[in-house]
Protein backbone atom coordinates (compact mmCIF):
# COMPACT_ATOMS: atom_id res chain seq x y z
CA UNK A 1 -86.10 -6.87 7.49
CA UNK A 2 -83.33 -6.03 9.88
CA UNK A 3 -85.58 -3.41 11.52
CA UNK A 4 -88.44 -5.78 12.09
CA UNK A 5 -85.58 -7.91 13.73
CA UNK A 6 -84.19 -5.54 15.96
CA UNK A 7 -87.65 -4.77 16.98
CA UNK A 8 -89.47 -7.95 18.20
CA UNK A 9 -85.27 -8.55 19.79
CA UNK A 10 -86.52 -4.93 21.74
CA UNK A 11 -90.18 -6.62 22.36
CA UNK A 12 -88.38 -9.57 24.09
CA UNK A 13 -86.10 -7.47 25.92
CA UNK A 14 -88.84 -5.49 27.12
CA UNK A 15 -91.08 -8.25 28.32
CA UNK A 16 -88.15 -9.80 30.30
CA UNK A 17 -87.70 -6.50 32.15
CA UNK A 18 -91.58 -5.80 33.08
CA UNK A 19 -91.75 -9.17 34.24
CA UNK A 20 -88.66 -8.24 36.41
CA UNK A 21 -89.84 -4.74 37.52
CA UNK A 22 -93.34 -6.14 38.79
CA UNK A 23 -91.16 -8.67 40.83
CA UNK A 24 -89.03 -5.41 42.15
CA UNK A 25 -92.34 -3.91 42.97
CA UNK A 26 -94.16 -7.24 44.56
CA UNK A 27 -90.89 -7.95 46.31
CA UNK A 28 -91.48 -12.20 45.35
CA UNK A 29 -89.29 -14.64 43.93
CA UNK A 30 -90.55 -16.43 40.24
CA UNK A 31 -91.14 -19.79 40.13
CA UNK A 32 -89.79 -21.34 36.68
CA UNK A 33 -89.93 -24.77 35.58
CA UNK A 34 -86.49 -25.70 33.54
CA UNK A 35 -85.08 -29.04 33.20
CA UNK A 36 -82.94 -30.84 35.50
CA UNK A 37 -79.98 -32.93 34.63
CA UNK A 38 -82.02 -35.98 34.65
CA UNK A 39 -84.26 -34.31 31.78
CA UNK A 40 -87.11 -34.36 34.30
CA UNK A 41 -89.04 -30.71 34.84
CA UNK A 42 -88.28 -29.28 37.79
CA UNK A 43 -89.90 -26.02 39.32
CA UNK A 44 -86.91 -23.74 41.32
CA UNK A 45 -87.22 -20.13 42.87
CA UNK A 46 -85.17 -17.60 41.16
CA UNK A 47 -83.98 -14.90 43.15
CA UNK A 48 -85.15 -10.78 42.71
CA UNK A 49 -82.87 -9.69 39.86
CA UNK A 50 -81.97 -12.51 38.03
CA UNK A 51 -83.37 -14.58 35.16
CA UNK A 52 -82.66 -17.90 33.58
CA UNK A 53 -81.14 -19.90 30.87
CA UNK A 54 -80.34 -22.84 29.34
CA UNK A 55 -77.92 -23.35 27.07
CA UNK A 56 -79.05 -26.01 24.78
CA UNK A 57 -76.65 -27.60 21.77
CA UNK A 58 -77.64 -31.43 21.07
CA UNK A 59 -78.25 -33.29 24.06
CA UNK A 60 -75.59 -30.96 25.95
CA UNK A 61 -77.78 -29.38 28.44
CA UNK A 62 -76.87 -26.33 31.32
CA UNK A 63 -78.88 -24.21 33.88
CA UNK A 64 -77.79 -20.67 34.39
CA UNK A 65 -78.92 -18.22 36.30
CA UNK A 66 -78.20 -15.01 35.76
CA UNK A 67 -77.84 -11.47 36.80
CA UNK A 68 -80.28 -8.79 34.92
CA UNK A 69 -76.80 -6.90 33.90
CA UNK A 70 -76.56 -9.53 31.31
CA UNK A 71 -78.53 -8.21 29.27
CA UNK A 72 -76.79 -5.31 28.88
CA UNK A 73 -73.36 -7.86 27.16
CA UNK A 74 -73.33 -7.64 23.93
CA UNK A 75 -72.15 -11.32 23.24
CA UNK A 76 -74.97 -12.32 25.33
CA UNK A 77 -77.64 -9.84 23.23
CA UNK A 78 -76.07 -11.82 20.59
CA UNK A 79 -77.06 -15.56 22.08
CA UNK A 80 -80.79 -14.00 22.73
CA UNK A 81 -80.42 -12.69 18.81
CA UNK A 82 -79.77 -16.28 17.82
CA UNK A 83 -82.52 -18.16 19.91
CA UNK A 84 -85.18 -15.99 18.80
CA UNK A 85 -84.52 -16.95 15.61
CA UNK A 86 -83.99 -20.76 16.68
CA UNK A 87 -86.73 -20.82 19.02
CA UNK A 88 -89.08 -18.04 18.23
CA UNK A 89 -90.61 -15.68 21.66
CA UNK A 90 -93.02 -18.56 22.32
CA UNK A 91 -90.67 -19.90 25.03
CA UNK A 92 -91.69 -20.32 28.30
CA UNK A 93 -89.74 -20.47 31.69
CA UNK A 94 -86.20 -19.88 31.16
CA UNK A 95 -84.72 -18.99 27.92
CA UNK A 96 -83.23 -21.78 25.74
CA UNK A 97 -80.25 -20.72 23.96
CA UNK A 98 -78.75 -22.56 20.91
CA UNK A 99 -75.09 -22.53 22.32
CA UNK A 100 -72.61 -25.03 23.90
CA UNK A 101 -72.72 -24.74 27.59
CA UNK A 102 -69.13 -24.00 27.37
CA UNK A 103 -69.70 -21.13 25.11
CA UNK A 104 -71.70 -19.33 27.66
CA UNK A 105 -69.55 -19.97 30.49
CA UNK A 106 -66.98 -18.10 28.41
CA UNK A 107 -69.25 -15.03 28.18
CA UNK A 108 -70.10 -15.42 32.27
CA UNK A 109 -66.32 -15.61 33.08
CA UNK A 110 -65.34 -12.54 30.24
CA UNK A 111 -67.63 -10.64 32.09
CA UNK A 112 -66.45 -11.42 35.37
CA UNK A 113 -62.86 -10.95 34.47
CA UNK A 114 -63.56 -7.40 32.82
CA UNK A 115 -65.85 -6.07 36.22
CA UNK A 116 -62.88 -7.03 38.82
């Protein structure tokens, strides 16, 4: 069971990062629809080399974005680990992730602490 895990967790890895190389080769920005803070959709440009995600725990609602090197952080892996199995890979748009806004902003400023 654990195989089959880490497996479709590779699949979604992978399909985040040929989405990305086609934009490196086309040279455009992505269009995603997340949601605002008013809980109305809202369609925003995301920028070569990034993704996002929203970290999603009750009505507590945030809107990352986020550099591709992410998804080489371990505690972020770990968020993606747990949405797949909240969500399922049948999301659309950004990534919803079952945390605490907080809880990622840790992981954002960890990172940037540890790169200076």
């Amino acid at each position: 069971m654990e195989v089959t895990k880490k497996l479709r967790l590779k699949n979604l890895i992978s399909k985040v990062l040929k989405g990305v190389l086609f934009l490196e080769r086309s040279k455009v920005y992505v269009r995603v629809r997340s949601i605002g803070d008013d809980d109305e959709e809202t369609a925003t440009i995301v920028p070569e080399g990034y993704f996002v995600v929203i970290a999603m725990h009750g009505d507590e609602r945030k809107r990352f974005v986020l550099e591709l090197e992410y998804l080489r952080d371990s505690r972020f892996m770990k968020l993606l680990e747990e949405a797949k199995e909240e969500y399922g890979y049948q999301q659309e748009g950004a990534i919803a992730v079952p945390c605490r806004p907080q809880e990622l902003e840790k992981i954002i400023e960890n990172r940037c602490n540890t790169s200076l």
